[in-house]
PDB file of N, CA and C in Angstrom:
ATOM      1  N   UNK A   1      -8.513  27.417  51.902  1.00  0.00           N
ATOM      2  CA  UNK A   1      -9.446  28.289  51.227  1.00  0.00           C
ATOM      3  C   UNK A   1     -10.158  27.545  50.094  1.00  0.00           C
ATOM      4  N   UNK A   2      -9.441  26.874  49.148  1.00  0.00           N
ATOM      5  CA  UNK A   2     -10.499  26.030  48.431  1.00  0.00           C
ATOM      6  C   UNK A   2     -10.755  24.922  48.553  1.00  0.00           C
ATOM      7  N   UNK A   3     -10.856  24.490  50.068  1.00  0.00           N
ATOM      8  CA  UNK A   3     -11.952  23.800  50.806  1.00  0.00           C
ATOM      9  C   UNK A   3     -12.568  24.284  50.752  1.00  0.00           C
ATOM     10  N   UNK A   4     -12.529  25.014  51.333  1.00  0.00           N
ATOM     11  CA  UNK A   4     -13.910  25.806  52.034  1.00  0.00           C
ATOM     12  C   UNK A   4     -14.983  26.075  50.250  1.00  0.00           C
ATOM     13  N   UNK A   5     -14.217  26.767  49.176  1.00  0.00           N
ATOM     14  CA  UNK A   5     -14.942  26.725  47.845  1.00  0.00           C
ATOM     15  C   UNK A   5     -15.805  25.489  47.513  1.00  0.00           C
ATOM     16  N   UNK A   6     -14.811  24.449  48.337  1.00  0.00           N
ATOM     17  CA  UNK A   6     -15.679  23.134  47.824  1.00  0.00           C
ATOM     18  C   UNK A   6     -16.558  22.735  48.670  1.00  0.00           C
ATOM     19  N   UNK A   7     -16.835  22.783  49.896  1.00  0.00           N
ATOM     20  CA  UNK A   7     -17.629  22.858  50.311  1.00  0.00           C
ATOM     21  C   UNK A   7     -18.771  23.469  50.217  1.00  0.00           C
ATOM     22  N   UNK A   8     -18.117  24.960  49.796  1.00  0.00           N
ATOM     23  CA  UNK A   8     -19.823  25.838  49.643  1.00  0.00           C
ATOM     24  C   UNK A   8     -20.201  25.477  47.808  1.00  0.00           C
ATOM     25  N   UNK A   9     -19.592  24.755  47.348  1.00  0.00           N
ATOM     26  CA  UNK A   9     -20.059  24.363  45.998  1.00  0.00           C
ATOM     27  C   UNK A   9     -20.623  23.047  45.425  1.00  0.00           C
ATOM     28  N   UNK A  10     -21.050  22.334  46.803  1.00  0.00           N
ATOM     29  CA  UNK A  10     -21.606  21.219  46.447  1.00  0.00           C
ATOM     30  C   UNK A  10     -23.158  21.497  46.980  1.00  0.00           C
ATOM     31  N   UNK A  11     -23.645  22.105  47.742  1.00  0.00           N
ATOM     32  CA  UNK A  11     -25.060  22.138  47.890  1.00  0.00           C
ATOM     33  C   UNK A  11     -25.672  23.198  46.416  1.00  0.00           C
ATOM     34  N   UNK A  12     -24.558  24.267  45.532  1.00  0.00           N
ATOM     35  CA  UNK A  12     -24.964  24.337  44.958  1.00  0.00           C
ATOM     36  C   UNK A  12     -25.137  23.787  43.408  1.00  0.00           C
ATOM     37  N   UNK A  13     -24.658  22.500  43.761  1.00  0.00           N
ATOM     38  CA  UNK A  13     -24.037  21.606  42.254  1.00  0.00           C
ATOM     39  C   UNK A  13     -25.333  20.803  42.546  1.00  0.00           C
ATOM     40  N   UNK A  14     -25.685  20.938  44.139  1.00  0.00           N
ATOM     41  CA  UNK A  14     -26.884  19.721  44.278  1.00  0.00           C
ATOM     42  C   UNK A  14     -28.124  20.658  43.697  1.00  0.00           C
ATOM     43  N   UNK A  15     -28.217  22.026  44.238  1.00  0.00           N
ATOM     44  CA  UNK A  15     -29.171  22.545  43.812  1.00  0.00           C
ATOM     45  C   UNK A  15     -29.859  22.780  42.014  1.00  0.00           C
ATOM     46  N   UNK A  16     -28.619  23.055  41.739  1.00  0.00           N
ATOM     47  CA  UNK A  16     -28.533  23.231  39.943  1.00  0.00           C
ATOM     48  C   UNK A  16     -29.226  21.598  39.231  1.00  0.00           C
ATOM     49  N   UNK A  17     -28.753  20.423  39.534  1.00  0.00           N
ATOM     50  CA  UNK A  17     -28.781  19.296  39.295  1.00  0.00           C
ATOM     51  C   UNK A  17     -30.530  18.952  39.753  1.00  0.00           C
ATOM     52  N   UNK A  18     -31.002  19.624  41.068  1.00  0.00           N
ATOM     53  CA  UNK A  18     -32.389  19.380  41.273  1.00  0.00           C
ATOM     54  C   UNK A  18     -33.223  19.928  40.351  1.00  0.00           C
ATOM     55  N   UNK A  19     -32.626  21.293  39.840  1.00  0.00           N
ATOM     56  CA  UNK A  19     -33.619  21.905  39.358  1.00  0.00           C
ATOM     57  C   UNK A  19     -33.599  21.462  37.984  1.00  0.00           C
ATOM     58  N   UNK A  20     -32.364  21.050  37.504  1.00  0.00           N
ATOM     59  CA  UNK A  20     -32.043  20.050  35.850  1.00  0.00           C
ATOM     60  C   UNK A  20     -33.176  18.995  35.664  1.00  0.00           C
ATOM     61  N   UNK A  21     -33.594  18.011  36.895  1.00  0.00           N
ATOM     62  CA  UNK A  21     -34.361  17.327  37.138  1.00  0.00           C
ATOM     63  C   UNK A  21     -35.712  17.558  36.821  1.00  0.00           C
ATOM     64  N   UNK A  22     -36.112  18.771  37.762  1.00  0.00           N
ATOM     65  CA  UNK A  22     -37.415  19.495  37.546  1.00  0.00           C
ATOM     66  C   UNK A  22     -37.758  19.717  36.274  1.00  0.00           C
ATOM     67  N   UNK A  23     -36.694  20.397  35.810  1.00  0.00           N
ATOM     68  CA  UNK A  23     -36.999  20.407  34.365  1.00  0.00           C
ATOM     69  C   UNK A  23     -37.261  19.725  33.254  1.00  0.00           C
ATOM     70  N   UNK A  24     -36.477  18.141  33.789  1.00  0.00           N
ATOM     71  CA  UNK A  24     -36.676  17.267  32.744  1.00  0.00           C
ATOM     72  C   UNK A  24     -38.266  16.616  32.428  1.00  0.00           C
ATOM     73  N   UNK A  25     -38.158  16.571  33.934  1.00  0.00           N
ATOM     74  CA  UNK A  25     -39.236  15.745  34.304  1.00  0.00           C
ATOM     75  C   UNK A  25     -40.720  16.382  34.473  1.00  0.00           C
ATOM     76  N   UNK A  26     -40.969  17.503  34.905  1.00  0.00           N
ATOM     77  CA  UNK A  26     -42.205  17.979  35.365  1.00  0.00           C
ATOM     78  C   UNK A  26     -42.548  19.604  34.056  1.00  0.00           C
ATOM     79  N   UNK A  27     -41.939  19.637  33.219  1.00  0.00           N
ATOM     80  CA  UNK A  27     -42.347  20.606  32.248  1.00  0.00           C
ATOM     81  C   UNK A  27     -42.222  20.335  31.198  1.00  0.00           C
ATOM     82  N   UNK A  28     -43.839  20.987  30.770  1.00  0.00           N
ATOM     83  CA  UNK A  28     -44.270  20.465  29.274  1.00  0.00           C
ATOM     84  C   UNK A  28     -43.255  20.956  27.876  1.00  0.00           C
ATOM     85  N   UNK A  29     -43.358  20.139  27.131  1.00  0.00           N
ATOM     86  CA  UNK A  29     -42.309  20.567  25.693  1.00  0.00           C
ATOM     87  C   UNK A  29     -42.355  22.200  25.442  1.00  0.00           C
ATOM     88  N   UNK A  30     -43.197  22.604  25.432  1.00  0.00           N
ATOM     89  CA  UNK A  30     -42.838  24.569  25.119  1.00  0.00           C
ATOM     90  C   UNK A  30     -42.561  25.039  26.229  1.00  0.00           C
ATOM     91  N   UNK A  31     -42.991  24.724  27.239  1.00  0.00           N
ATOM     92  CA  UNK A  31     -42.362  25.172  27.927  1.00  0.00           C
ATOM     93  C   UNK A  31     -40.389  25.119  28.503  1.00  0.00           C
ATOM     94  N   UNK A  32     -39.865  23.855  28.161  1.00  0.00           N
ATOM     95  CA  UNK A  32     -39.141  23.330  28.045  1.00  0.00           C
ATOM     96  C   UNK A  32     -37.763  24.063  27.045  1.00  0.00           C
ATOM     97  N   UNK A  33     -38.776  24.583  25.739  1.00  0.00           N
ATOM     98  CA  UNK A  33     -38.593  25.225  24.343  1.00  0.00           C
ATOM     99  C   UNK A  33     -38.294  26.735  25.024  1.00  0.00           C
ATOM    100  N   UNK A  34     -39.474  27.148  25.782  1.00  0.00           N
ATOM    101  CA  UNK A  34     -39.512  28.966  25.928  1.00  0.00           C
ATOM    102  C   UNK A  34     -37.840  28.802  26.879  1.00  0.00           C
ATOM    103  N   UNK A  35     -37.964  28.151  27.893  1.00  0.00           N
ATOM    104  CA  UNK A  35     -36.130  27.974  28.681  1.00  0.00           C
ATOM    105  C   UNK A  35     -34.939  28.506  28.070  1.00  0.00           C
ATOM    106  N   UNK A  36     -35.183  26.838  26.946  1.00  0.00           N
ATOM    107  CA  UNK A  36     -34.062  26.749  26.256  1.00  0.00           C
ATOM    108  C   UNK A  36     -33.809  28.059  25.906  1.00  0.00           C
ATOM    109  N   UNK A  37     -34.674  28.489  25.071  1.00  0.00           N
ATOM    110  CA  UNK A  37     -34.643  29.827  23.977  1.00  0.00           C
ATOM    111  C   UNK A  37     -34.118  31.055  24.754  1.00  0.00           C
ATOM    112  N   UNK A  38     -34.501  30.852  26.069  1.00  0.00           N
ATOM    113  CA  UNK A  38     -34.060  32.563  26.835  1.00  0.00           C
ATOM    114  C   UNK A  38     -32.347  31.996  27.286  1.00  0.00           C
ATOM    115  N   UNK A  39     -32.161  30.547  27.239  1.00  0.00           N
ATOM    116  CA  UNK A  39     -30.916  30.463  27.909  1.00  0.00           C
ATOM    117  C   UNK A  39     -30.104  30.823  26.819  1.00  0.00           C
ATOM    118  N   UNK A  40     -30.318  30.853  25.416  1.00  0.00           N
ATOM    119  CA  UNK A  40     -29.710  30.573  24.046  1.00  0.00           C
ATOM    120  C   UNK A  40     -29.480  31.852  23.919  1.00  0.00           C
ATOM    121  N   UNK A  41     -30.776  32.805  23.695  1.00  0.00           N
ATOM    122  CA  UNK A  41     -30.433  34.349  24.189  1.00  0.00           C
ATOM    123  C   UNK A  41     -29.219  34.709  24.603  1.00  0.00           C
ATOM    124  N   UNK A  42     -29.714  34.607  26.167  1.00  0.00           N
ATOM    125  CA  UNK A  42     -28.706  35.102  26.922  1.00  0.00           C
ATOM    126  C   UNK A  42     -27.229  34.511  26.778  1.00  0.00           C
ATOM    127  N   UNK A  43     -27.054  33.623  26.203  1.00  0.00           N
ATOM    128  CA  UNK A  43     -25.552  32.778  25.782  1.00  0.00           C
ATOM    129  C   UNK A  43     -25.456  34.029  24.732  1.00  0.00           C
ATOM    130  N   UNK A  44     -25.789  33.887  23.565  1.00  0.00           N
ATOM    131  CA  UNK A  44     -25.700  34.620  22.593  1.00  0.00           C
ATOM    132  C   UNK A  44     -25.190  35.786  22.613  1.00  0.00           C
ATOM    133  N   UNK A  45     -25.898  37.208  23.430  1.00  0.00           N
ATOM    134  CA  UNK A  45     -25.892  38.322  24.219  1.00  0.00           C
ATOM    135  C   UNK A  45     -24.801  37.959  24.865  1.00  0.00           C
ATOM    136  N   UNK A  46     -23.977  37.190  25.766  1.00  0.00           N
ATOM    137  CA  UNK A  46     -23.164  37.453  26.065  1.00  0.00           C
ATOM    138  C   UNK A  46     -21.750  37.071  25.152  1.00  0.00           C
ATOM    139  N   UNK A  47     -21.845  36.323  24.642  1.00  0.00           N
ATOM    140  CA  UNK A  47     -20.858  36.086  23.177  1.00  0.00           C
ATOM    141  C   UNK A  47     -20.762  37.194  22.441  1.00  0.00           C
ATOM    142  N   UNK A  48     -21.740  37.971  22.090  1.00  0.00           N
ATOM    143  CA  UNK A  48     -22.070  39.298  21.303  1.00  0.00           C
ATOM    144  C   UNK A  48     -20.779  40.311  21.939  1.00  0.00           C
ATOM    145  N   UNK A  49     -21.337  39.925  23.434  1.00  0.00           N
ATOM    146  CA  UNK A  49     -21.000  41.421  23.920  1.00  0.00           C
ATOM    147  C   UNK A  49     -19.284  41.197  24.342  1.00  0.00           C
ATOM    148  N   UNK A  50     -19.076  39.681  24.246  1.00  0.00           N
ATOM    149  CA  UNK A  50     -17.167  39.432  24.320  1.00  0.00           C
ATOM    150  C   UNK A  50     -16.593  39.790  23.524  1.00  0.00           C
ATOM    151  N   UNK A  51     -17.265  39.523  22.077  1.00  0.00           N
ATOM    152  CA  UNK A  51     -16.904  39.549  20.584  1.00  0.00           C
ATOM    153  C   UNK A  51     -16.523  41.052  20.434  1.00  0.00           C
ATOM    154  N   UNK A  52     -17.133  42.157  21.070  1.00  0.00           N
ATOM    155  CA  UNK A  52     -17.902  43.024  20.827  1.00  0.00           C
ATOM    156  C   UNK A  52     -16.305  44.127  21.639  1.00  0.00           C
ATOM    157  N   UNK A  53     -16.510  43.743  23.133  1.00  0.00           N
ATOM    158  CA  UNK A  53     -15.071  44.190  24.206  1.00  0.00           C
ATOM    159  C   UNK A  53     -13.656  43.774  23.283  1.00  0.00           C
ATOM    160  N   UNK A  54     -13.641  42.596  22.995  1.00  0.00           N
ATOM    161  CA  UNK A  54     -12.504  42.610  22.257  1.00  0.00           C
ATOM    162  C   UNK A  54     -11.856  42.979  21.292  1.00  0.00           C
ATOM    163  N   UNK A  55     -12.952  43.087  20.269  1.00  0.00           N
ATOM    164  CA  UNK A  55     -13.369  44.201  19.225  1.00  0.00           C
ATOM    165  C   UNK A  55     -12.479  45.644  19.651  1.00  0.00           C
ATOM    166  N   UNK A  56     -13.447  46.227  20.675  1.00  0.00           N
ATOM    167  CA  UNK A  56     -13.029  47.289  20.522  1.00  0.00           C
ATOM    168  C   UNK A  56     -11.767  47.592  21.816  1.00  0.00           C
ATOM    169  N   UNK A  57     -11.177  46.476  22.513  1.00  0.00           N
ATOM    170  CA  UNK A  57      -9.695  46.804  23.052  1.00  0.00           C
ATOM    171  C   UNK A  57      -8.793  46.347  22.032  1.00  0.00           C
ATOM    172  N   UNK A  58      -8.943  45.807  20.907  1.00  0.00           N
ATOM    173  CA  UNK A  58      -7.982  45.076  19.580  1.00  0.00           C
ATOM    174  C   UNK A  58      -7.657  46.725  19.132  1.00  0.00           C
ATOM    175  N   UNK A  59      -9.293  47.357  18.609  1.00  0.00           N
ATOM    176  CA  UNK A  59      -8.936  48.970  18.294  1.00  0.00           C
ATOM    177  C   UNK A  59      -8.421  50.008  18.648  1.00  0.00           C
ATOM    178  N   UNK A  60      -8.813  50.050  20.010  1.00  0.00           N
ATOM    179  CA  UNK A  60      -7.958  50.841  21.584  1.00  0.00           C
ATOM    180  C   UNK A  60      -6.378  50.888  21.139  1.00  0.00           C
ATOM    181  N   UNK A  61      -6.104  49.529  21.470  1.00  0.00           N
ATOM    182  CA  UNK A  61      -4.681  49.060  21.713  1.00  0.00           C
ATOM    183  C   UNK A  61      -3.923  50.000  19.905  1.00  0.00           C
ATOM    184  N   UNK A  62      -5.091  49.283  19.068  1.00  0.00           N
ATOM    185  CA  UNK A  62      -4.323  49.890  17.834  1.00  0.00           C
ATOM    186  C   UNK A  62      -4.081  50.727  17.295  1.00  0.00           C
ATOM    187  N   UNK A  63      -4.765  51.560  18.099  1.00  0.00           N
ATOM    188  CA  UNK A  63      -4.673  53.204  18.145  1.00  0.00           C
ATOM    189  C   UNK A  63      -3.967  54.198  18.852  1.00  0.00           C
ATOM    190  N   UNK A  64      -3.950  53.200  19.931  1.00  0.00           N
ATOM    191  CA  UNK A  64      -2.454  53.997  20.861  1.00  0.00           C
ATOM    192  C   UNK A  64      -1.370  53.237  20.106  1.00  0.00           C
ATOM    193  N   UNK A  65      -0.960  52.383  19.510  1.00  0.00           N
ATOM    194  CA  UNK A  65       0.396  51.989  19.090  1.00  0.00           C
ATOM    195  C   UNK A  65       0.753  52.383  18.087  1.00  0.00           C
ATOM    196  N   UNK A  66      -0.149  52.892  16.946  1.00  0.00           N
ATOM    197  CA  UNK A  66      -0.267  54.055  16.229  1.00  0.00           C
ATOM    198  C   UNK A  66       0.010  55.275  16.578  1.00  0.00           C
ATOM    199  N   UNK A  67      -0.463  55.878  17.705  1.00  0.00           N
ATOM    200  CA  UNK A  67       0.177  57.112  18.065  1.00  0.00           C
ATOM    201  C   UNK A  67       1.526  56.578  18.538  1.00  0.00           C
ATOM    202  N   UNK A  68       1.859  56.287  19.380  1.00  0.00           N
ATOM    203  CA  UNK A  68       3.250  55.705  19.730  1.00  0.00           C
ATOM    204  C   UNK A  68       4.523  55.517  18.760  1.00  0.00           C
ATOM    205  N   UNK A  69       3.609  54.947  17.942  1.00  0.00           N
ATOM    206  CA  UNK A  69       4.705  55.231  16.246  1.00  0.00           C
ATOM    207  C   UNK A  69       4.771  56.333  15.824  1.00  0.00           C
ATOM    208  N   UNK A  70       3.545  57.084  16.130  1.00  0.00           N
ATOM    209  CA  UNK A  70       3.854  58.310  15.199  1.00  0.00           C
ATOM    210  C   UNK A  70       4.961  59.406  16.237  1.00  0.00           C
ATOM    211  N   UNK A  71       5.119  59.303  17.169  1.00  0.00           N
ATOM    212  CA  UNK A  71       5.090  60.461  18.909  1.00  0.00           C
ATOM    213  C   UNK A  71       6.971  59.835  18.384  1.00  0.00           C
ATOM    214  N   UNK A  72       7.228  58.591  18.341  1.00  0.00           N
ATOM    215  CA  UNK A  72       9.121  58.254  17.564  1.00  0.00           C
ATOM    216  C   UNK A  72       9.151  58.551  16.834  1.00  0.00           C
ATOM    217  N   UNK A  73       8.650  58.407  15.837  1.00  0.00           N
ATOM    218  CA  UNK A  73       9.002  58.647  14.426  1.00  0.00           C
ATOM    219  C   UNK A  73       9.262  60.235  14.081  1.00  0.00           C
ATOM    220  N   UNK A  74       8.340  61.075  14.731  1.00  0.00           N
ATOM    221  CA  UNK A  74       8.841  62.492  15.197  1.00  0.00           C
ATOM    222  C   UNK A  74       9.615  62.781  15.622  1.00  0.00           C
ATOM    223  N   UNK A  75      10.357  61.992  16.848  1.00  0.00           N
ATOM    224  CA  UNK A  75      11.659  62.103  17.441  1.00  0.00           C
ATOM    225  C   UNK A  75      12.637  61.638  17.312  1.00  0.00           C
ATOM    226  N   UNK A  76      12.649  60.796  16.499  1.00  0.00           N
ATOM    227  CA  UNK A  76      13.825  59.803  16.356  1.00  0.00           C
ATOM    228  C   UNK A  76      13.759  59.871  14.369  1.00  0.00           C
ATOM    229  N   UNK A  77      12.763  60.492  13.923  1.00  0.00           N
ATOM    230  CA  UNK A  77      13.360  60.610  12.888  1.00  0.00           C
ATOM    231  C   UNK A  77      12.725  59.568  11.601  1.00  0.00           C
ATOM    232  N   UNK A  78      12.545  59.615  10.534  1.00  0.00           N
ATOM    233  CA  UNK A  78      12.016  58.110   9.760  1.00  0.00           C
ATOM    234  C   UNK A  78      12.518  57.579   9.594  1.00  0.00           C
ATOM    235  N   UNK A  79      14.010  57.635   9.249  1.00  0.00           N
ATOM    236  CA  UNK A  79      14.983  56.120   9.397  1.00  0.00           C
ATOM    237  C   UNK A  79      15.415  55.626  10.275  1.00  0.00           C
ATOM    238  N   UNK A  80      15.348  54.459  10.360  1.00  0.00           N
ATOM    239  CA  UNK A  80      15.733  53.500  11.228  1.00  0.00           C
ATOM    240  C   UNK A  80      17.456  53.737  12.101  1.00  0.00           C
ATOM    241  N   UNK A  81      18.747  53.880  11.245  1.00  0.00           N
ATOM    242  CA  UNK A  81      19.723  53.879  11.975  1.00  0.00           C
ATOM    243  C   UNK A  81      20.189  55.646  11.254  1.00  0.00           C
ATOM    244  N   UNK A  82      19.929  57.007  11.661  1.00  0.00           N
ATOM    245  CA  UNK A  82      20.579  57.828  11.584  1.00  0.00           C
ATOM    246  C   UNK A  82      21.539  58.984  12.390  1.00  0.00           C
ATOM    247  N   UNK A  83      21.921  59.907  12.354  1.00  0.00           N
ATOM    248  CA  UNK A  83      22.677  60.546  13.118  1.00  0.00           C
ATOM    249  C   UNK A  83      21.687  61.127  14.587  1.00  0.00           C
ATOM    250  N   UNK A  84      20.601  61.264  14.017  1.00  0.00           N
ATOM    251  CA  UNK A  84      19.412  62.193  14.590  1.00  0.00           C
ATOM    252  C   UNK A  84      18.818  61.023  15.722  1.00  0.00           C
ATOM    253  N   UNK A  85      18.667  60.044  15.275  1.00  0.00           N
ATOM    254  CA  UNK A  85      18.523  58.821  16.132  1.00  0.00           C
ATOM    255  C   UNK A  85      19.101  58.265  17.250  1.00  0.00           C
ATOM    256  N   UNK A  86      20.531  58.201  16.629  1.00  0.00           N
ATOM    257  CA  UNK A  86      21.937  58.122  17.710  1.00  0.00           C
ATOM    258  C   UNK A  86      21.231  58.730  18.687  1.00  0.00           C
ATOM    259  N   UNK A  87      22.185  60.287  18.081  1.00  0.00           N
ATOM    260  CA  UNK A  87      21.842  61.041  19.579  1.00  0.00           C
ATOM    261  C   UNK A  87      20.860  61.658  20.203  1.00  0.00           C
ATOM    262  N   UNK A  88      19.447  61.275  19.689  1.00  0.00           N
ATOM    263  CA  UNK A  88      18.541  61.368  21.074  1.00  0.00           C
ATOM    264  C   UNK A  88      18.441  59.985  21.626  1.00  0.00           C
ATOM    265  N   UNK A  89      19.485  59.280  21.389  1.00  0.00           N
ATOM    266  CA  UNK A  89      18.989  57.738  22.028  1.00  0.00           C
ATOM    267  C   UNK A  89      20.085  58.385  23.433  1.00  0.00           C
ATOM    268  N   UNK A  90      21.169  58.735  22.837  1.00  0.00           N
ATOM    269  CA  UNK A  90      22.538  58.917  23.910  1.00  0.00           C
ATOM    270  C   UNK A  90      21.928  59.979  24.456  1.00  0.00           C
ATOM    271  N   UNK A  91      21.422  60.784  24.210  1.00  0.00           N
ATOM    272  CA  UNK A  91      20.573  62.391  24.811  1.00  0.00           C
ATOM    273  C   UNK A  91      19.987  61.491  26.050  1.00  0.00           C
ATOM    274  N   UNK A  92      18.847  60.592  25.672  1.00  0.00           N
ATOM    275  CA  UNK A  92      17.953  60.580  26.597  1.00  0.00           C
ATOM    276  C   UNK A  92      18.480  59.161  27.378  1.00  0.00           C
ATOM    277  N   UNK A  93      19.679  58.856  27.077  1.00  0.00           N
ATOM    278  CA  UNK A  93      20.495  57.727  28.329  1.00  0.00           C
ATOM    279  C   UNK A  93      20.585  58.390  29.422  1.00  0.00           C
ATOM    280  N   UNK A  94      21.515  59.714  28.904  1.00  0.00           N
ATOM    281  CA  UNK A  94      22.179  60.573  29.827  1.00  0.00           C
ATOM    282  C   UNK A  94      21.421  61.128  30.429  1.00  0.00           C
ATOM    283  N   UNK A  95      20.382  61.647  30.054  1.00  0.00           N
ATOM    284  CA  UNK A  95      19.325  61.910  30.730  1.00  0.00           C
ATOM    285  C   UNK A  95      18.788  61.164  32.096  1.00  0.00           C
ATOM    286  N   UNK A  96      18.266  59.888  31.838  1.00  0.00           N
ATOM    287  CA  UNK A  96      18.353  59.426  32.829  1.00  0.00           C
ATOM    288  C   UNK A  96      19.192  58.525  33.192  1.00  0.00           C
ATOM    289  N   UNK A  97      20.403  58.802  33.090  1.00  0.00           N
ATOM    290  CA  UNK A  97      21.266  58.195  34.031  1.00  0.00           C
ATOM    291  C   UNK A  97      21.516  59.530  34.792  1.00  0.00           C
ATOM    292  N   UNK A  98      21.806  60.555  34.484  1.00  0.00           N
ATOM    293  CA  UNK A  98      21.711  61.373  35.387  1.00  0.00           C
ATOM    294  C   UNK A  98      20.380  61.546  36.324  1.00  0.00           C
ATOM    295  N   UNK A  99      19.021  61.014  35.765  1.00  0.00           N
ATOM    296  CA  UNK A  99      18.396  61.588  36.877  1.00  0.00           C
ATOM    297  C   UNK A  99      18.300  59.785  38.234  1.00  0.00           C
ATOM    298  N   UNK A 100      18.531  58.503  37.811  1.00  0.00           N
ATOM    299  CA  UNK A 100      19.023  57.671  38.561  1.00  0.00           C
ATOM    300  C   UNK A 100      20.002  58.329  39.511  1.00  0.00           C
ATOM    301  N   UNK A 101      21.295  59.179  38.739  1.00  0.00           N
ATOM    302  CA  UNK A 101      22.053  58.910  39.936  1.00  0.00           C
ATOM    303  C   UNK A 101      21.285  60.043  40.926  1.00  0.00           C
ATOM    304  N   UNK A 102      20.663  61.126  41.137  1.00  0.00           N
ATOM    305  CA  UNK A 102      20.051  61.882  41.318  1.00  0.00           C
ATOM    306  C   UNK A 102      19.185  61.714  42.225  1.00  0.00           C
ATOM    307  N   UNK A 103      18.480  60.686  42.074  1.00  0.00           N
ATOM    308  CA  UNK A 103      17.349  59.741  42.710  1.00  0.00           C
ATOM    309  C   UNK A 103      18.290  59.057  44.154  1.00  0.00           C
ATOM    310  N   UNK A 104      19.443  58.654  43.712  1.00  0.00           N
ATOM    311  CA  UNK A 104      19.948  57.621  44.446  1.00  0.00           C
ATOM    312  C   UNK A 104      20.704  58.370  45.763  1.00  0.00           C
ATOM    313  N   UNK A 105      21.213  59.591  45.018  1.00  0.00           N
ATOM    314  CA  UNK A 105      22.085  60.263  45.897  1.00  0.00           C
ATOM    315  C   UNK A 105      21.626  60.505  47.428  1.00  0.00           C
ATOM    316  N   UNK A 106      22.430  60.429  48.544  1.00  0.00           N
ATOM    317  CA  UNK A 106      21.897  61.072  49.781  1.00  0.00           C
ATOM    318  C   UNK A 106      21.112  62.476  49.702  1.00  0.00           C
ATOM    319  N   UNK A 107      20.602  62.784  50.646  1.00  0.00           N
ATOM    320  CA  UNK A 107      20.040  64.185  50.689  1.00  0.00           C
ATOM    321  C   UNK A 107      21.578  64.948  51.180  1.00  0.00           C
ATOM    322  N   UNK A 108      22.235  64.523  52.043  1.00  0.00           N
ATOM    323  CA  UNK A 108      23.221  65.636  52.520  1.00  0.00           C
ATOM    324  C   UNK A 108      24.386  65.670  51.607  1.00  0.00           C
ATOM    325  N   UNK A 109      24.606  65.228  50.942  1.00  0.00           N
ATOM    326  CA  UNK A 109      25.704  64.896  49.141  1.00  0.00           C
ATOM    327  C   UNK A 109      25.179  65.943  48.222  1.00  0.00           C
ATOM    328  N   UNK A 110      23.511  65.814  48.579  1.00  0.00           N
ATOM    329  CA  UNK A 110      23.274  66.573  47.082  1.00  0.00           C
ATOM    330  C   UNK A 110      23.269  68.178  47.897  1.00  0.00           C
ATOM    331  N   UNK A 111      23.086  68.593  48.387  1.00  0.00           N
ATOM    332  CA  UNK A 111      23.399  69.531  49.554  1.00  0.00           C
ATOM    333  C   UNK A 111      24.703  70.017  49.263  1.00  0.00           C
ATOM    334  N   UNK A 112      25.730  69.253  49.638  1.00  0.00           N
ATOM    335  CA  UNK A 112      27.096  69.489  49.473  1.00  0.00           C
ATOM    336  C   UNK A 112      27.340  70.032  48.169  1.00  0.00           C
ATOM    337  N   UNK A 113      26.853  68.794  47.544  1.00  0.00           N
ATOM    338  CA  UNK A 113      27.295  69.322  46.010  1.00  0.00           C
ATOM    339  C   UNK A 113      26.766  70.534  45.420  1.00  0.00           C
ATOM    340  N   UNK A 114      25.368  71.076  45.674  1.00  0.00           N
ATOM    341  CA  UNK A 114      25.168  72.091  45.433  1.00  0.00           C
ATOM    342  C   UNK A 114      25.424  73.502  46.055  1.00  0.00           C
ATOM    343  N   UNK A 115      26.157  73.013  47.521  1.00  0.00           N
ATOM    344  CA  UNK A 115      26.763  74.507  47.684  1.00  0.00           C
ATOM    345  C   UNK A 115      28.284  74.425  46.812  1.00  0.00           C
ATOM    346  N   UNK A 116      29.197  73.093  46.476  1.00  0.00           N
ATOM    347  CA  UNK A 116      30.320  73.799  46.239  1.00  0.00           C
ATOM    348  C   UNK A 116      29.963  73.903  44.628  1.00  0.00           C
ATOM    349  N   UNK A 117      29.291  73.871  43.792  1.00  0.00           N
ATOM    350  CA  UNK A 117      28.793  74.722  42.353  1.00  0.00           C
ATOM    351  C   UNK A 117      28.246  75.728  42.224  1.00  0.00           C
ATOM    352  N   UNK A 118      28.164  76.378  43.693  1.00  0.00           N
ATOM    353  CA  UNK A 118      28.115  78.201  43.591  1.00  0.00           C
ATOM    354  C   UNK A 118      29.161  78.361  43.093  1.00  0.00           C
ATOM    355  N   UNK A 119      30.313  77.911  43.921  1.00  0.00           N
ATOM    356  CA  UNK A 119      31.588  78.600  43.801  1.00  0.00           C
ATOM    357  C   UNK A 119      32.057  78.852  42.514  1.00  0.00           C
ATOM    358  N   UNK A 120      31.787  77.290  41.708  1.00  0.00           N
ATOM    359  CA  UNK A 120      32.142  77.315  40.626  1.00  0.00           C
ATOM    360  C   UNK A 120      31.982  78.301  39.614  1.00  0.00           C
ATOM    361  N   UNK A 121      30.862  78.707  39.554  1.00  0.00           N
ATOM    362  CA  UNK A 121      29.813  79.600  38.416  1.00  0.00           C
ATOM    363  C   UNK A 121      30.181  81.137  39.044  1.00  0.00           C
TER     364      UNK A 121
END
C-alpha cells in the first residue's frame, strides 16, 4: 500500500516542482509578490484557525473537568479521606460488582435463582 502512495506521489512531486519552475522563471516580480502574499494568507488563516480549535477544545475539555469536579465533590463530599467518601466508594464497588456478576451469570442460573427468592420473601 505505500508503494502504491509512492508511486502515485511522484508525478505529483514532478508536477509541484514544474510549476515551482514556472514560477521562478516566467513571472514578473508582482506578480511573483501577489502569490507569495495569497500563499502567506492562506498559511496564516490556517494557523489562525489551529490556534483558534485548540483554543477552544483546551476550554471544552476545561469545562467538562470542572463539572466533573463539581458532579464528586457533591458525592463524595469536600474532603478528601471521610466517612461519607468511604462508603459511597464501597456503595458503588458493590454496586458493580454485583451488576458484573449479573452480566456474567447464565440466563438459566439467573432463572433459577429468581424462582427460588420467591420462596424466600
Amino acid at each position: 500500500m505505500l508503494h502504491l502512495a509512492y508511486i502515485f506521489s511522484r508525478p505529483v512531486a514532478g508536477f509541484l516542482a514544474a510549476v515551482a519552475f514556472y514560477w521562478s522563471a516566467f513571472l514578473y516580480e508582482d506578480e511573483k509578490r501577489r502569490i507569495n502574499n495569497k500563499l502567506v494568507d492562506l498559511w496564516t488563516r490556517v494557523d489562525d484557525l489551529k490556534k483558534a480549535s485548540l483554543s477552544a477544545h483546551a476550554a471544552f475539555m476545561k469545562e467538562i473537568s470542572a463539572l466533573a469536579g463539581r458532579a464528586f465533590d457533591q458525592l463524595l463530599g469536600d474532603e478528601l479521606l471521610s466517612a461519607r467518601a468511604v462508603l459511597v466508594s464501597v456503595y458503588w464497588s458493590v454496586a458493580s460488582f454485583i451488576i458484573v456478576l449479573a452480566a456474567k451469570l447464565p440466563c438459566n442460573l439467573r432463572v433459577r435463582l429468581r424462582n427460588q427468592t420467591r420462596f424466600w420473601l
